[in-house]
N, C-alpha and C. Protein backbone atom coordinates (compact mmCIF):
# COMPACT_ATOMS: atom_id res chain seq x y z
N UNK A 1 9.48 8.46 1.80
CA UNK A 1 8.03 8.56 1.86
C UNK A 1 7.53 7.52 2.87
N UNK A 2 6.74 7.74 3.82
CA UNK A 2 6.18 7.20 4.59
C UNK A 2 5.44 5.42 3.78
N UNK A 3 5.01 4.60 4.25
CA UNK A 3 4.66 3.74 4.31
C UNK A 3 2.82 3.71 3.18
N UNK A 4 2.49 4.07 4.28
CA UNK A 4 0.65 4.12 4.24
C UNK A 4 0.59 5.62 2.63
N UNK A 5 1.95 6.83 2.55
CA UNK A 5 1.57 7.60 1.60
C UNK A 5 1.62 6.85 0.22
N UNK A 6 2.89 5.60 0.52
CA UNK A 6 3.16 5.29 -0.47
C UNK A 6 1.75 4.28 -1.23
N UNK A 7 1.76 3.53 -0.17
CA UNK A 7 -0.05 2.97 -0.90
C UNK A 7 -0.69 3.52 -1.24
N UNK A 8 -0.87 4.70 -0.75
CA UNK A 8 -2.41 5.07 -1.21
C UNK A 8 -1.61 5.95 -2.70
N UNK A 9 -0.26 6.44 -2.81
CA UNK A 9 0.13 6.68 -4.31
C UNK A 9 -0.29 5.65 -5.49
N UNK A 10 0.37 4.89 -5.32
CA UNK A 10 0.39 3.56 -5.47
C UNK A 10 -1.45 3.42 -6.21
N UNK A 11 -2.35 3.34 -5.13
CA UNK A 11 -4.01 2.51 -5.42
C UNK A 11 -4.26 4.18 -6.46
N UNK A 12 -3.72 5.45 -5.79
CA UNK A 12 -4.34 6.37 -7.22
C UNK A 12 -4.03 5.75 -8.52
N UNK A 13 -2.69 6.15 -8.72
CA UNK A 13 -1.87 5.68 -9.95
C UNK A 13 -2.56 4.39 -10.79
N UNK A 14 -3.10 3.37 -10.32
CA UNK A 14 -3.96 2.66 -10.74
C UNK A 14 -5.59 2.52 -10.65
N UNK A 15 -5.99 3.40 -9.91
CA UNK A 15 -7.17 3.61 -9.82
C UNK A 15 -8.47 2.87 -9.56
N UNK A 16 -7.92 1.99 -8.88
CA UNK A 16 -8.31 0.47 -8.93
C UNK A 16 -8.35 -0.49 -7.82
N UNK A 17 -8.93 -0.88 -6.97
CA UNK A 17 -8.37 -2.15 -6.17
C UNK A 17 -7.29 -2.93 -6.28
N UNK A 18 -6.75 -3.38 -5.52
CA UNK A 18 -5.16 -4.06 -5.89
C UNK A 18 -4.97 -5.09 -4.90
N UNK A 19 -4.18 -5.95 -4.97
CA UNK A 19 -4.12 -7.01 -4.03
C UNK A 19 -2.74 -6.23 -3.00
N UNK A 20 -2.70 -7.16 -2.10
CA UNK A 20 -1.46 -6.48 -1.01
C UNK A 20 0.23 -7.10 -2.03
N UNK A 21 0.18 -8.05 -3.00
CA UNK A 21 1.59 -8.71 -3.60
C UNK A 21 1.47 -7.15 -4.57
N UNK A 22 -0.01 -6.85 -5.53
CA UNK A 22 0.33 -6.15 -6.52
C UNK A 22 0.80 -4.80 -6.26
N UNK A 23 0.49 -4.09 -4.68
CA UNK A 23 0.87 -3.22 -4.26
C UNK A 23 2.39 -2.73 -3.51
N UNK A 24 2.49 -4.35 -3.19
CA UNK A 24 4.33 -4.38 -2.39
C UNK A 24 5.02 -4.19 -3.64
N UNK A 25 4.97 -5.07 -4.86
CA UNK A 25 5.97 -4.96 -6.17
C UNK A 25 5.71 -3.85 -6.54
N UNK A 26 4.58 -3.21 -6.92
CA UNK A 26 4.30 -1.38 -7.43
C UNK A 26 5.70 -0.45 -6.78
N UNK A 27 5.62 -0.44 -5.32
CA UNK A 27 5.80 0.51 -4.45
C UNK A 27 7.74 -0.19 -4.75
N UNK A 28 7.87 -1.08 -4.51
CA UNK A 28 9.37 -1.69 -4.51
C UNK A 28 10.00 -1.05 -5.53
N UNK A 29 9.11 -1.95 -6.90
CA UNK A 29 9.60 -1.18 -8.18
C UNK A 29 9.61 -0.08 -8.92
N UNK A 30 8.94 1.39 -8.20
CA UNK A 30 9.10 2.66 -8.42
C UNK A 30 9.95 3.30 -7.46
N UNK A 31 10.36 2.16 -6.47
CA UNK A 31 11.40 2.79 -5.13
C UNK A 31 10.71 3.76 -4.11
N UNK A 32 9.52 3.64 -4.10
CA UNK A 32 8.92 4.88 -3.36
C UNK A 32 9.20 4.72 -1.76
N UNK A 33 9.56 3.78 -1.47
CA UNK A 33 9.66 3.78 0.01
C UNK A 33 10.53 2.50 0.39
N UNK A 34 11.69 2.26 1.30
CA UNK A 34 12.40 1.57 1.96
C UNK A 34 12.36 0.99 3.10
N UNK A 35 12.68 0.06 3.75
CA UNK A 35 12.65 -0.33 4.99
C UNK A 35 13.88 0.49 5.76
N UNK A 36 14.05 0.55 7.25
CA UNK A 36 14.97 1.27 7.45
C UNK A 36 16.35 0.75 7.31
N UNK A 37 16.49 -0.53 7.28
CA UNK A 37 17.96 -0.84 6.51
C UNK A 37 18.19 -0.94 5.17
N UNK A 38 17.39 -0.32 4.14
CA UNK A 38 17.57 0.00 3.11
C UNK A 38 16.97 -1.45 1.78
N UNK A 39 16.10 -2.30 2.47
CA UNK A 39 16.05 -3.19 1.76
C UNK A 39 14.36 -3.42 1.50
N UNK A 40 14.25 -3.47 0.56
CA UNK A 40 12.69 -3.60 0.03
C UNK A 40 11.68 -3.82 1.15
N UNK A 41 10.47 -3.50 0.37
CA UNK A 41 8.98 -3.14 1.68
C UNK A 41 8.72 -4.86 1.37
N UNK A 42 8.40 -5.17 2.28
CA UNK A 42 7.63 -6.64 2.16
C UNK A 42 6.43 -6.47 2.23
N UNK A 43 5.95 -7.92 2.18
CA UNK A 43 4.31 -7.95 2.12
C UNK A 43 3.55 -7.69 3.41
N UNK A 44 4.13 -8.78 4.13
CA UNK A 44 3.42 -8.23 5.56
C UNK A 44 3.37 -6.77 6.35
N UNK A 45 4.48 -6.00 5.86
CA UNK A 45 4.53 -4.40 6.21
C UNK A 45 3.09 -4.06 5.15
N UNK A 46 2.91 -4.53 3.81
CA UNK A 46 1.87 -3.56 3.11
C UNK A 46 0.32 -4.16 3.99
N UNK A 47 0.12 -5.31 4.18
CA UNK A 47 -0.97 -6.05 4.78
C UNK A 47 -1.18 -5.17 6.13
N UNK A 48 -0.18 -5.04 6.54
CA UNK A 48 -0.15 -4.59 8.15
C UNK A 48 -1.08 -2.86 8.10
N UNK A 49 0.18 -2.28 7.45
CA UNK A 49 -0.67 -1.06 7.33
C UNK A 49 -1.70 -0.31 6.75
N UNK A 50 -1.94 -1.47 5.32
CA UNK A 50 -3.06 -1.16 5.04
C UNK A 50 -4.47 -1.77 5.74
N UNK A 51 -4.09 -2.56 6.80
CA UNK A 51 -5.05 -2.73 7.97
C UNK A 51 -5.65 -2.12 8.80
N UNK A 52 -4.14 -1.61 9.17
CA UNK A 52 -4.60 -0.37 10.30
C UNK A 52 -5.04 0.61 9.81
N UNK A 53 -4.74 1.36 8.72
CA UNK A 53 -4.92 2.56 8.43
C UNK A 53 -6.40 2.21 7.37
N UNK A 54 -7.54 2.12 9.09
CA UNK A 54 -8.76 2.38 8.63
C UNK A 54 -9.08 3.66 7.70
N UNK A 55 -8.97 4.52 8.31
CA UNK A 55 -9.47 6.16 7.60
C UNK A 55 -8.69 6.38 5.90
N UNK A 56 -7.55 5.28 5.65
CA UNK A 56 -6.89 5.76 4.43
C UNK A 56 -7.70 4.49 3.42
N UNK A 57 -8.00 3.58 3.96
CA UNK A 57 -8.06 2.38 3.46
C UNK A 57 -9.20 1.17 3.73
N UNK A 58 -9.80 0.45 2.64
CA UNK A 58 -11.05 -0.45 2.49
C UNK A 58 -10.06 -1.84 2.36
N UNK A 59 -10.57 -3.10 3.04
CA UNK A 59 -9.68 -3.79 2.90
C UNK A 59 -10.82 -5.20 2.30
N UNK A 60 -10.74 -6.28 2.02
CA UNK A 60 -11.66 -7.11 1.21
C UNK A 60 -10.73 -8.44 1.16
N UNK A 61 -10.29 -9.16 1.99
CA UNK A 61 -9.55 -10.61 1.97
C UNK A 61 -8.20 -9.53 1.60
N UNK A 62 -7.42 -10.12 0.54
CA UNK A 62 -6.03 -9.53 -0.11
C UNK A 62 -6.31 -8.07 -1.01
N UNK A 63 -7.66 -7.62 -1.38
CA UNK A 63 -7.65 -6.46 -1.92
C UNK A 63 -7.54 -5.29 -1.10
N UNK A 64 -7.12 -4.31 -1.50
CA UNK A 64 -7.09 -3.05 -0.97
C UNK A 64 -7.15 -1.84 -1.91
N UNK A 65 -8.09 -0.95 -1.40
CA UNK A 65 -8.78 0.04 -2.26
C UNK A 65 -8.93 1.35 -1.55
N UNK A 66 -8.96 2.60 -1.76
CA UNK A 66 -8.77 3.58 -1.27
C UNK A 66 -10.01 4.42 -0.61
N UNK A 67 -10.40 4.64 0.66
CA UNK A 67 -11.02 4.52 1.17
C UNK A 67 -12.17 6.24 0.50
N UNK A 68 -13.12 6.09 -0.36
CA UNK A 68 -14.04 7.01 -0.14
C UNK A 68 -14.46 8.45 0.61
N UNK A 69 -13.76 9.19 1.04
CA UNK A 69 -14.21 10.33 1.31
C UNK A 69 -15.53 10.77 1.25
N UNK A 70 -16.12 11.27 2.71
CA UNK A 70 -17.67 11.90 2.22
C UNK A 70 -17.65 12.87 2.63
């Protein structure tokens, strides 16, 4: 699973705002997504892309929340 699908699984499933630590351990510890040598997502990969990925994502210091649809 891609990166950015796995967050935004991740912020449904809790329904909630989440910090970027509570979202790296979520995603690690359901296995939803890997780095390409096979070793856990870190933090700065979840910070990173939930940065960029304006249109998926609201960002607030360390929270991240799923961006509103209109």
């Amino acid at each position: 699973m891609e990166l950015h699908l796995a967050i935004k699984k991740v912020l449904e499933q809790h329904s909630k705002a989440m910090t970027v630590k509570e979202i790296t351990d979520a995603i690690n510890d359901q296995g939803l997504c890997t780095r390409r040598d096979g070793t856990a997502v870190c933090y700065f990969q979840i910070h990173g892309r939930s940065f960029n990925r304006k249109e998926l994502f609201e960002r607030e210091g360390e929270w991240v929340k799923l961006k509103k649809l209109e």
